[in-house]
N, C-alpha and C. Protein backbone atom coordinates (compact mmCIF):
# COMPACT_ATOMS: atom_id res chain seq x y z
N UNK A 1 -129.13 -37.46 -39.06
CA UNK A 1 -130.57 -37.53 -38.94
C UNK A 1 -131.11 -36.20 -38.41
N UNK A 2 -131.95 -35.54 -38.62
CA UNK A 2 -132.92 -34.29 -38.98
C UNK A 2 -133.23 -34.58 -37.26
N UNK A 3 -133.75 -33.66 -36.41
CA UNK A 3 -134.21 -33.63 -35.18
C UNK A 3 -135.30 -32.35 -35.41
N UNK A 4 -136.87 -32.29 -35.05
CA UNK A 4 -137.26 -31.37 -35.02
C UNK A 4 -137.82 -30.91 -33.43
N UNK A 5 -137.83 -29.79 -33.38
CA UNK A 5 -138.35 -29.38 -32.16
C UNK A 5 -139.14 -27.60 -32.46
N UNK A 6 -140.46 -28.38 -32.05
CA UNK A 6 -141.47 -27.09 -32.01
C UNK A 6 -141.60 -25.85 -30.75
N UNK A 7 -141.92 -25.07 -31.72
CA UNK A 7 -142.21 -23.76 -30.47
C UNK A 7 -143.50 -24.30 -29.48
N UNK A 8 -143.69 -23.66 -28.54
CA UNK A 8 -145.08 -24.01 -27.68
C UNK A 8 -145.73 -23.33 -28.34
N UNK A 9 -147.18 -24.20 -28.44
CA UNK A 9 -148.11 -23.70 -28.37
C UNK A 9 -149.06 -22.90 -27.89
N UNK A 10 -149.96 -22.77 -27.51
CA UNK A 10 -150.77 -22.11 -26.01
C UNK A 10 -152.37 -22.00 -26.42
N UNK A 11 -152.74 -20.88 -25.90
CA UNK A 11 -154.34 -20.82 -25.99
C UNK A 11 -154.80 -19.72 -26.10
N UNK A 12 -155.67 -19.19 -27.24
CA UNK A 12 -155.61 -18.07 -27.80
C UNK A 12 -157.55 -18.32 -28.19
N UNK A 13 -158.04 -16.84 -28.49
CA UNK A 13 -159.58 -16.95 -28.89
C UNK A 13 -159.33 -16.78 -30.18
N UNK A 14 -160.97 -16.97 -30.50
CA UNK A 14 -161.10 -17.42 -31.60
C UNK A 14 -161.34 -15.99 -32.46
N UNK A 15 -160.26 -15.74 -33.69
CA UNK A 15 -160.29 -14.80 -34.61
C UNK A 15 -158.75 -14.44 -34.28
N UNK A 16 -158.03 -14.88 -33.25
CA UNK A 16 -156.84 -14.18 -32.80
C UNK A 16 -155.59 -14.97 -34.16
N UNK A 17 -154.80 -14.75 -34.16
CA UNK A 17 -153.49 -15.33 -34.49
C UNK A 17 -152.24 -15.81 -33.80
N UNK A 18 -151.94 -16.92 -34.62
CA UNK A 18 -150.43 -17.51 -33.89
C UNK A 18 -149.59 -18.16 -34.80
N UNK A 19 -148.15 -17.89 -34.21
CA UNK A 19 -147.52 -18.74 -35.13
C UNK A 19 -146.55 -19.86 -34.47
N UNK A 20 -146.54 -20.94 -35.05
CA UNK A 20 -145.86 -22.02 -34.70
C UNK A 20 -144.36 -21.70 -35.33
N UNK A 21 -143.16 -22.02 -34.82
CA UNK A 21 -142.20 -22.20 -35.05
C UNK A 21 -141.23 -23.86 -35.23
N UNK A 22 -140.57 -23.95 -35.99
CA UNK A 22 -140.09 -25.49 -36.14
C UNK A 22 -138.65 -25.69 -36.50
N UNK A 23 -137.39 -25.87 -35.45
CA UNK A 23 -136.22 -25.75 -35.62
C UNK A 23 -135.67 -27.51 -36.02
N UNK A 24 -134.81 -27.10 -37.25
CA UNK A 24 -135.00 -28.67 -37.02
C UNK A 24 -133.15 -28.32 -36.65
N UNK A 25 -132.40 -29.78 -36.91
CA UNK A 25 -131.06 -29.80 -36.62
C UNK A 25 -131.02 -30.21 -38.06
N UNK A 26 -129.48 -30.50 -38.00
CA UNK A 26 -128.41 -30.78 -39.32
C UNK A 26 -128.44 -30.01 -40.23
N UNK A 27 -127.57 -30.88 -41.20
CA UNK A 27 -127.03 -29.83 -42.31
C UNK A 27 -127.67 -29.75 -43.73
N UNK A 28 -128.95 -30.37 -43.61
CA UNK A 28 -129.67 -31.13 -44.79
C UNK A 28 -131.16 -30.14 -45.28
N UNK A 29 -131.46 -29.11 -43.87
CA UNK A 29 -132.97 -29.07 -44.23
C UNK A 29 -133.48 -28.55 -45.70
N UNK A 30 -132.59 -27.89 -46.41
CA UNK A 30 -133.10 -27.40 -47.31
C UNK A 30 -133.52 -28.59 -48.42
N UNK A 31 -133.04 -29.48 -48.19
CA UNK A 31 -132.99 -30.44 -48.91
C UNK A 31 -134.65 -30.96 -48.77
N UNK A 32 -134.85 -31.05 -47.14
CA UNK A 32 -136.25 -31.60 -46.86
C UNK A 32 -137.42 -30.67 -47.54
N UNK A 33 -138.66 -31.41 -47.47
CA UNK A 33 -139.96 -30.67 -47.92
C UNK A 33 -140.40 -30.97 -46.82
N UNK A 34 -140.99 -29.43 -46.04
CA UNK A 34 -141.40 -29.53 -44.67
C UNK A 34 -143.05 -29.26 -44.51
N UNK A 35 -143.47 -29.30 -43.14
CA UNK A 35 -144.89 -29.23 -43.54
C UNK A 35 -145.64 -29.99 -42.18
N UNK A 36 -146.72 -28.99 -41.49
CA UNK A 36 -147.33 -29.65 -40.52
C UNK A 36 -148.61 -30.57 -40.83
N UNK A 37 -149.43 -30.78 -39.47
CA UNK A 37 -150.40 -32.17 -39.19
C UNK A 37 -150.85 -31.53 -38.35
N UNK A 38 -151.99 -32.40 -37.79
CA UNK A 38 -152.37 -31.68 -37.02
C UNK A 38 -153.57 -33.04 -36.38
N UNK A 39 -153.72 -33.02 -35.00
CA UNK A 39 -154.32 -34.25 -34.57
C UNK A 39 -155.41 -33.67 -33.33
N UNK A 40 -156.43 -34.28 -33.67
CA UNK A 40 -157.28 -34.47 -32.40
C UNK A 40 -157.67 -35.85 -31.74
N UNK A 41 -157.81 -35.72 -30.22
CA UNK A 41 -158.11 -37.10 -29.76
C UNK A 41 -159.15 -38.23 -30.36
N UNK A 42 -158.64 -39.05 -31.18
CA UNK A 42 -159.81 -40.20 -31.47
C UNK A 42 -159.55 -39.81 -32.71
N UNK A 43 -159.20 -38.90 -33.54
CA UNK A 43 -158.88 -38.96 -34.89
C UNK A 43 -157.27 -39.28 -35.27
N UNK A 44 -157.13 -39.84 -36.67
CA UNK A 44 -156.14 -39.11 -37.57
C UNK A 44 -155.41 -38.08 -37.64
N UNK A 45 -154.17 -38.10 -37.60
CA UNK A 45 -153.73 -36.83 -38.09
C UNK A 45 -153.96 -36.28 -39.39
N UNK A 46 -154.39 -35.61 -39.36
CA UNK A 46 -154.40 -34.81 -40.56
C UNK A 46 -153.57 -33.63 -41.30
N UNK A 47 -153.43 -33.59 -42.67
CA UNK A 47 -152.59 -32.79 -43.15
C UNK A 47 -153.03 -31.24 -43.24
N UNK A 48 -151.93 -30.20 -42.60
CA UNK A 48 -152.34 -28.76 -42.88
C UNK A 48 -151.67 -28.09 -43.86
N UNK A 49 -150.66 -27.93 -44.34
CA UNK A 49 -149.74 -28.01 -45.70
C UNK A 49 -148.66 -28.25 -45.37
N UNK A 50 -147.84 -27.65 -46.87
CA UNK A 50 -146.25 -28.37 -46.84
C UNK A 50 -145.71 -27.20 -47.84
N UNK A 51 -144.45 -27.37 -48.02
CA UNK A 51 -143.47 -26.45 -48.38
C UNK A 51 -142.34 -27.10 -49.02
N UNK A 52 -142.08 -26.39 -50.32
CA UNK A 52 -140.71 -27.25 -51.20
C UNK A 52 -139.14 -26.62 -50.23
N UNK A 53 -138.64 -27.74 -50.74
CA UNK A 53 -136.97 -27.03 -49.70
C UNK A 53 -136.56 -25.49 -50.07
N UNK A 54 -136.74 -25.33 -51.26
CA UNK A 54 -136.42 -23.90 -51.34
C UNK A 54 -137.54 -22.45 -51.05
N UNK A 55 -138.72 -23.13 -50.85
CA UNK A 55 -140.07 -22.86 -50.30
C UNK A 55 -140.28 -21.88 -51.83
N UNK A 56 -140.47 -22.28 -52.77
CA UNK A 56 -140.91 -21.99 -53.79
C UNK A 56 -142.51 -22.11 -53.89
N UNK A 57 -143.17 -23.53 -53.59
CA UNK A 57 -144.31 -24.28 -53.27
C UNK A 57 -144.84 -24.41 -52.17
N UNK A 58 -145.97 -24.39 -52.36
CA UNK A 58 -147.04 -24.61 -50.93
C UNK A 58 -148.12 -25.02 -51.39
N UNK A 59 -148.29 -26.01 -50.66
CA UNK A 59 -149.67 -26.43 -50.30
C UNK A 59 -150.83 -26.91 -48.99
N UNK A 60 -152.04 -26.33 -48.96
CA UNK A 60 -152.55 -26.86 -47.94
C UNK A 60 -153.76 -27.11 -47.73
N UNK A 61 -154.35 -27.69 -46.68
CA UNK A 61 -155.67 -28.26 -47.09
C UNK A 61 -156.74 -27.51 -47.13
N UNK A 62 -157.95 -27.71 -47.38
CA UNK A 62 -158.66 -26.65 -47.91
C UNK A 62 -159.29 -26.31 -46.56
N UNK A 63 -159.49 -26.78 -45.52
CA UNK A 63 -159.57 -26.44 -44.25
C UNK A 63 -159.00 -24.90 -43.47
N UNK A 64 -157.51 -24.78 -44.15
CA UNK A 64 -157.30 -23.63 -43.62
C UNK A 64 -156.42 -22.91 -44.42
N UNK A 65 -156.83 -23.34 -46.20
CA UNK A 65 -156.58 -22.41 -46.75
C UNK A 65 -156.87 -21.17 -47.16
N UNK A 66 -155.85 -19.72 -47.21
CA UNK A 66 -156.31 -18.28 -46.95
C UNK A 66 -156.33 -18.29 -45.43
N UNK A 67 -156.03 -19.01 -44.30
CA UNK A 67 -155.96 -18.39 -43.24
C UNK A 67 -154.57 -18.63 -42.60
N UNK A 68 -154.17 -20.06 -43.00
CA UNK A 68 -152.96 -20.32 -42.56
C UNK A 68 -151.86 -20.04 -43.69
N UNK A 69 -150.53 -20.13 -43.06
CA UNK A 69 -149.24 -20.12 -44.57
C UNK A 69 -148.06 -20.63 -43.66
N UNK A 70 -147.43 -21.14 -44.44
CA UNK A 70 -146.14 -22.11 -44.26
C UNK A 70 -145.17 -20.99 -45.03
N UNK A 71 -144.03 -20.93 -44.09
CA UNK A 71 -143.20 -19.92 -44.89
C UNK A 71 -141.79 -21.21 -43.87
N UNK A 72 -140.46 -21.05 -44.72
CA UNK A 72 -139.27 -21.47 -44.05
C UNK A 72 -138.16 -20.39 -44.33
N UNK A 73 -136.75 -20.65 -43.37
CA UNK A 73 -135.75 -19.56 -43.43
C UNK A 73 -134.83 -20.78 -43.53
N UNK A 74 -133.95 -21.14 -44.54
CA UNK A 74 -133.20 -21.79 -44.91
C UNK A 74 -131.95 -22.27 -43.80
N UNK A 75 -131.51 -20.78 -43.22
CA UNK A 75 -130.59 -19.67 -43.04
C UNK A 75 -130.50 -20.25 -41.80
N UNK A 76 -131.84 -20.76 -41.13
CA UNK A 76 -131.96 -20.17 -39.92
C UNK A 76 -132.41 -22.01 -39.28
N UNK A 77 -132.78 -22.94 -40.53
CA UNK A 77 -133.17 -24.08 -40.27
C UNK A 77 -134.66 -24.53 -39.66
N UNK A 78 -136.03 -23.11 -40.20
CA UNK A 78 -136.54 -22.81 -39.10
C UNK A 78 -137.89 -22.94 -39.96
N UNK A 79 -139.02 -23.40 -40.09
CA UNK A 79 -139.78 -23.70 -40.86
C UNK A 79 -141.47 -22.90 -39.64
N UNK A 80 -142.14 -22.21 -40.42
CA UNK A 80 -143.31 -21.80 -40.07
C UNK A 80 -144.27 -21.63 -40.31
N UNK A 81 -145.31 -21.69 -38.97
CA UNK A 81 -146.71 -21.94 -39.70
C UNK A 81 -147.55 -20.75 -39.01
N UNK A 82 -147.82 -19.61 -39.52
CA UNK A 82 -148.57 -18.86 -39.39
C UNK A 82 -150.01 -18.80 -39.29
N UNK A 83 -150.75 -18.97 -38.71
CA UNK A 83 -152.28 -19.20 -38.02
C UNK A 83 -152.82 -17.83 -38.15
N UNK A 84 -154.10 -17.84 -38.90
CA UNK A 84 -154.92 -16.08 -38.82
C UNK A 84 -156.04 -17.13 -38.80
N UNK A 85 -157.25 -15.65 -38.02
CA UNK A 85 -158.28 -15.96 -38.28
C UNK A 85 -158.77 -17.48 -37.69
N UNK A 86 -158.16 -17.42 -36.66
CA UNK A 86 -158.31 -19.17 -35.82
C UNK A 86 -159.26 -19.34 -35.71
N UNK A 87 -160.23 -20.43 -35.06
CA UNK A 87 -160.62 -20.77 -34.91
C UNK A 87 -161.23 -22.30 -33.59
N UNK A 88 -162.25 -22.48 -33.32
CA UNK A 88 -162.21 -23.69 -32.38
C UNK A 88 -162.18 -24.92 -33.18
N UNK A 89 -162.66 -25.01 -34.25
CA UNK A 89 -162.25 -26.28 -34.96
C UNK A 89 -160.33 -26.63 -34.88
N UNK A 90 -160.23 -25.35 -34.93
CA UNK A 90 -158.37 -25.43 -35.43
C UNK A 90 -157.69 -25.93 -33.66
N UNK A 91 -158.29 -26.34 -32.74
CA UNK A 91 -157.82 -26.73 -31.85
C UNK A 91 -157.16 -28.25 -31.89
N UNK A 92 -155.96 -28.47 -31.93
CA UNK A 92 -155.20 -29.70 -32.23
C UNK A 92 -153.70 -30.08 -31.36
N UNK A 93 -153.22 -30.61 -31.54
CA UNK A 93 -151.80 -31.00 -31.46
C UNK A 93 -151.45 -30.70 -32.84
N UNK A 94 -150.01 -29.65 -32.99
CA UNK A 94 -149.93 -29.23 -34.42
C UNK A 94 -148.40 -30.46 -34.23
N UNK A 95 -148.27 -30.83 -35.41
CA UNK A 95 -147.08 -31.50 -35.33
C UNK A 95 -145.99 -30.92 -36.75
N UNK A 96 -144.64 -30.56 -36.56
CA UNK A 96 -143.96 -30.52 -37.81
C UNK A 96 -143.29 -31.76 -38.13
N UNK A 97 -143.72 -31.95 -39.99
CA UNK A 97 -143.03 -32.76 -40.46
C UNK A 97 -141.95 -32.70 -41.13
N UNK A 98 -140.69 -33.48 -41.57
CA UNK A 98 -139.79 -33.51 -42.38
C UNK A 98 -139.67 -34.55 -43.58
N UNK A 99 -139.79 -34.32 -44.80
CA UNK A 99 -139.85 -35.60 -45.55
C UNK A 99 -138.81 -35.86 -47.06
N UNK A 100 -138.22 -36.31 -47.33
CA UNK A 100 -137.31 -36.38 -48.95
C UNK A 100 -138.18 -35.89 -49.70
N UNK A 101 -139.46 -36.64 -49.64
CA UNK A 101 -140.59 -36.35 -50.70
C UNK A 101 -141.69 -35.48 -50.41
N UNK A 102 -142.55 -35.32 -51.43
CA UNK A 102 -143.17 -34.46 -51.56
C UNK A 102 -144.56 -35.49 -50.17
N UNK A 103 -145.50 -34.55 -50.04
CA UNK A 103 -146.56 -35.40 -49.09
C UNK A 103 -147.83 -34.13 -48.73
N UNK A 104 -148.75 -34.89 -49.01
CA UNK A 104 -149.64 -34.61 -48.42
C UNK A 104 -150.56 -35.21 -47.49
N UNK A 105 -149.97 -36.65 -47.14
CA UNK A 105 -150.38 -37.25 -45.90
C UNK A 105 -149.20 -38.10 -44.77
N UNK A 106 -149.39 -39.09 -44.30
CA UNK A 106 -148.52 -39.54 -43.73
C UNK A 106 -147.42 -40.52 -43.74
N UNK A 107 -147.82 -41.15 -45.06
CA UNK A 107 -147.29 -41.70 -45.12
C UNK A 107 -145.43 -41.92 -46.16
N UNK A 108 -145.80 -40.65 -46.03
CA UNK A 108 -144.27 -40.33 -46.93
C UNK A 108 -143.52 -39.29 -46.07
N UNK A 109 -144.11 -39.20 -44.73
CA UNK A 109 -142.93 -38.11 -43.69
C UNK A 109 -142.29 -39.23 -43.06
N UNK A 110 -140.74 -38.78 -42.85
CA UNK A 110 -139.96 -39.35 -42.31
C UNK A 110 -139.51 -39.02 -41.01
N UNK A 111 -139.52 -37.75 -40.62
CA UNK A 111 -139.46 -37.19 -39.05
C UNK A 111 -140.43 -36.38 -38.50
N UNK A 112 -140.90 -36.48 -37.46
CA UNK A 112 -142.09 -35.71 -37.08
C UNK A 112 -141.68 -34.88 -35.75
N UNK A 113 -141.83 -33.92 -35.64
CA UNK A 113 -141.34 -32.99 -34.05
C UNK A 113 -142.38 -33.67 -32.74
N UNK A 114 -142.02 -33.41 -31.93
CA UNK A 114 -142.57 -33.59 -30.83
C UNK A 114 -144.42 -33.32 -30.66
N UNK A 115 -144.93 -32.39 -30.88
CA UNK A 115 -145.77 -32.03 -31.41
C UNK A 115 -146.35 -30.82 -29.90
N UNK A 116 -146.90 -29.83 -30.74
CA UNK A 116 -147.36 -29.26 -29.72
C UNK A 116 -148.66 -28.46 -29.81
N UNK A 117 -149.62 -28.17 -28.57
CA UNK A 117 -151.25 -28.40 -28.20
C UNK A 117 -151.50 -26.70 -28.60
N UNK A 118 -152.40 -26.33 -29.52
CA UNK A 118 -153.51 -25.15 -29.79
C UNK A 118 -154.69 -25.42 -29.12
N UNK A 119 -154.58 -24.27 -28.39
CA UNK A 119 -156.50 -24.30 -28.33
C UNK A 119 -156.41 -22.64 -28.85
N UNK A 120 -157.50 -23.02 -29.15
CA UNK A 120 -158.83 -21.71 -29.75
C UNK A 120 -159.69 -21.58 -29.13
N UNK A 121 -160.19 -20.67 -27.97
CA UNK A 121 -161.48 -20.59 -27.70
C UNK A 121 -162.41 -19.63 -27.94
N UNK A 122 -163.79 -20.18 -28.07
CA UNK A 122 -164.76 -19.49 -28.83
C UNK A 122 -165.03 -17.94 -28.07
């Protein structure tokens, strides 16, 4: 079974950049299609993109597409989400997912990391 564990987050202004990091365990990830979420209190999580196992593909929501990108290192088991051009909307709990299948919401991830807190301030 897949274990993920995220880099910290922290708190950064708004226009700055960050990147999330996502280590998962075992011997499988390439296999997975990976890909964060992202949650605020009283909402849904919501989807920020995703990535094919061989990271050929990407997709993400139109929210923070052109600012964000999902890149993975096979090599390294290590899946990332690069943040430009932040923002205070983009303040969340980012969470990484792991899934067999393809997904653009929740209900087809099978492991989720711990999840960890962005702020953006204005």
């Amino acid at each position: 079974q897949v274990q993920l564990v995220e880099s910290r987050g922290g708190l950064v202004q708004a226009g700055d950049s960050l990147r999330l990091s996502c280590v998962a365990s075992g011997r499988t990830f390439s296999s997975y299609y990976m890909g964060w979420f992202r949650q605020t209190p009283g909402k849904e999580r919501e989807f920020v993109g995703v990535i094919s196992g061989l990271g050929w593909a990407t997709n993400y929501a139109d929210s923070v597409k052109g600012r964000f990108t999902i890149s993975r290192d096979n090599a390294k088991n290590t899946v990332y989400l690069q943040m430009n051009s932040l923002k205070p909307e983009d303040t969340a709990v980012y969470y990484c997912a792991a899934a067999a299948r393809y997904f653009l919401g929740t209900s087809n991830v099978d492991i989720w990391g711990q999840g960890t807190l962005v702020t953006v301030s204005s």
